[in-house]
Protein backbone atom coordinates (compact mmCIF):
# COMPACT_ATOMS: atom_id res chain seq x y z
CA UNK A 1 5.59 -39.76 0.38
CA UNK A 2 3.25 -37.02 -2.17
CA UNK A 3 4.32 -33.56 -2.04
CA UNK A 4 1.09 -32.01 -2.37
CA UNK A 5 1.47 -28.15 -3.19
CA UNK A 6 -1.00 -25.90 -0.95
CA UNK A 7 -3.83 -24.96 -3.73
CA UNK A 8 -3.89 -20.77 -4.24
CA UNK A 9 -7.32 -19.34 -3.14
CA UNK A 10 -7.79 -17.95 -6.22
CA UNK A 11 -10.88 -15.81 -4.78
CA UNK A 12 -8.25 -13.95 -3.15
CA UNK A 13 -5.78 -13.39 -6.04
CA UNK A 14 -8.68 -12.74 -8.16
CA UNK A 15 -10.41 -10.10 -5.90
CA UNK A 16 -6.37 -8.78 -5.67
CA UNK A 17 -5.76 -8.45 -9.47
CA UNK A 18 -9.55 -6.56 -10.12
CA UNK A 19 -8.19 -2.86 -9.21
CA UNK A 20 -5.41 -3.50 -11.61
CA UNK A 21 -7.96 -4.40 -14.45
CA UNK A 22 -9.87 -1.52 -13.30
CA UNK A 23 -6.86 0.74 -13.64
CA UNK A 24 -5.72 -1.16 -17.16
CA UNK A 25 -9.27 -0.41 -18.88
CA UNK A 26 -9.45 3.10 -17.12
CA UNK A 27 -6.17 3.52 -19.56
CA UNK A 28 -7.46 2.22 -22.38
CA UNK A 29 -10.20 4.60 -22.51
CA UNK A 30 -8.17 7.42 -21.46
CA UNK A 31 -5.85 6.64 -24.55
CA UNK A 32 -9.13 6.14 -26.88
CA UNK A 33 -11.20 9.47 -25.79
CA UNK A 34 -8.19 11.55 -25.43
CA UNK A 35 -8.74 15.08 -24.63
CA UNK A 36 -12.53 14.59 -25.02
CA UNK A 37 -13.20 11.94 -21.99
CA UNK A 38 -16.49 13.50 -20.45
CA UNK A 39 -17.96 14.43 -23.43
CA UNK A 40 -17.28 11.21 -25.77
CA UNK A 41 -19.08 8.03 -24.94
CA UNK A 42 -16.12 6.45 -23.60
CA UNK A 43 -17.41 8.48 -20.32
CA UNK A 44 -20.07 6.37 -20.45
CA UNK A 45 -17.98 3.22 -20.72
CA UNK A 46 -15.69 4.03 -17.90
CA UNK A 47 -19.49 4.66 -15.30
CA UNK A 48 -20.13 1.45 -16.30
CA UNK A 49 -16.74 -0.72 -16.60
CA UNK A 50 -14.76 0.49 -13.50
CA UNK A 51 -17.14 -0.04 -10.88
CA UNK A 52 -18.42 -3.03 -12.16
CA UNK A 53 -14.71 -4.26 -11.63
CA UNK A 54 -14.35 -3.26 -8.54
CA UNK A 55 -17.55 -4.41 -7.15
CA UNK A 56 -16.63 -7.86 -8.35
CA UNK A 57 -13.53 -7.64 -6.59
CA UNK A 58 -14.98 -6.66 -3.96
CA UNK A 59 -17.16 -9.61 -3.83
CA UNK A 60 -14.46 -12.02 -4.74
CA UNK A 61 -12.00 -10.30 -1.56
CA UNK A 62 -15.21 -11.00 0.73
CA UNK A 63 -15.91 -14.23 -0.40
CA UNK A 64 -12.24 -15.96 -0.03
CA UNK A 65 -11.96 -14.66 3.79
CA UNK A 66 -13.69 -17.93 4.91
CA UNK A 67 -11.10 -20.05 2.97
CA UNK A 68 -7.96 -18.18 4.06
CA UNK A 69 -7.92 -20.75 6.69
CA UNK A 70 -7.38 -23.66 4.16
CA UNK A 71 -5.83 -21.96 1.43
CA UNK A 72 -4.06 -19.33 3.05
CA UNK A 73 -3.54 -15.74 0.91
CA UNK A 74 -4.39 -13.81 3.59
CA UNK A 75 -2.88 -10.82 2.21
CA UNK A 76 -4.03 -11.32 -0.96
CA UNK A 77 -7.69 -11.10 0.27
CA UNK A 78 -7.25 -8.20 2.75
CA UNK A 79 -5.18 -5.94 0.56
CA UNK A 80 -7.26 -7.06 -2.37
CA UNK A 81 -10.05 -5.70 -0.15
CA UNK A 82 -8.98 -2.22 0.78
CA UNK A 83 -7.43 -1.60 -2.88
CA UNK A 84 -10.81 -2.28 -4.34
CA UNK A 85 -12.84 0.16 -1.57
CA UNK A 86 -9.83 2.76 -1.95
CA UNK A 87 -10.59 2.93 -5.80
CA UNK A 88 -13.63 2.82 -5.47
CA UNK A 89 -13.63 6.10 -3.49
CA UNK A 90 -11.46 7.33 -6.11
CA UNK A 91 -14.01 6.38 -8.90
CA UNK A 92 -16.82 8.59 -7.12
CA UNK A 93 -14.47 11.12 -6.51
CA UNK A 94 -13.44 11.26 -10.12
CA UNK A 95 -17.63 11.58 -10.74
CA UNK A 96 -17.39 14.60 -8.50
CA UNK A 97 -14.84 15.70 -10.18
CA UNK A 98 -16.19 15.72 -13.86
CA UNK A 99 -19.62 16.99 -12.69
């Protein structure tokens, strides 16, 4: 008898752990620019870093919802999912925000 542990679908953990990075490297810039985000060229990092993130978590959420069947992490996918459209509502906000 093999005990064969169910594999992660690591699409789904992936896509779940992008917001965090998102968040992570929005910090990291915040602590490098200090008081002079919009006007420093970190601003210019963050336009292009964050979404990038999220869009690939995005992608990653969307693309383990056919395996959830097999591999299960079916929260991991959906939540990964709405954290990565919530901040990226936030992102364009925060664009609205410094224009």
């Amino acid at each position: 008898m093999t005990n064969n542990p169910k594999k992660a679908n690591t699409l789904a953990v992936a896509g779940f752990l992008a917001p965090f990075v998102a968040a992570g490297i929005t910090c990291g810039l915040l602590l490098m620019a200090g008081d002079d985000f919009k006007s420093s060229k970190v601003f210019i990092a963050y336009q292009l870093a964050i979404p990038l993130v999220l869009i690939i978590g995005v992608v990653l959420g969307v693309k383990s919802i056919p395996h959830i069947p097999r591999l299960g992490d079916k929260d991991y996918a959906y939540s990964g999912l709405l954290l990565n459209v919530f901040f990226l509502v936030v992102f364009l906000l925060s664009l609205i925000y410094f224009s």
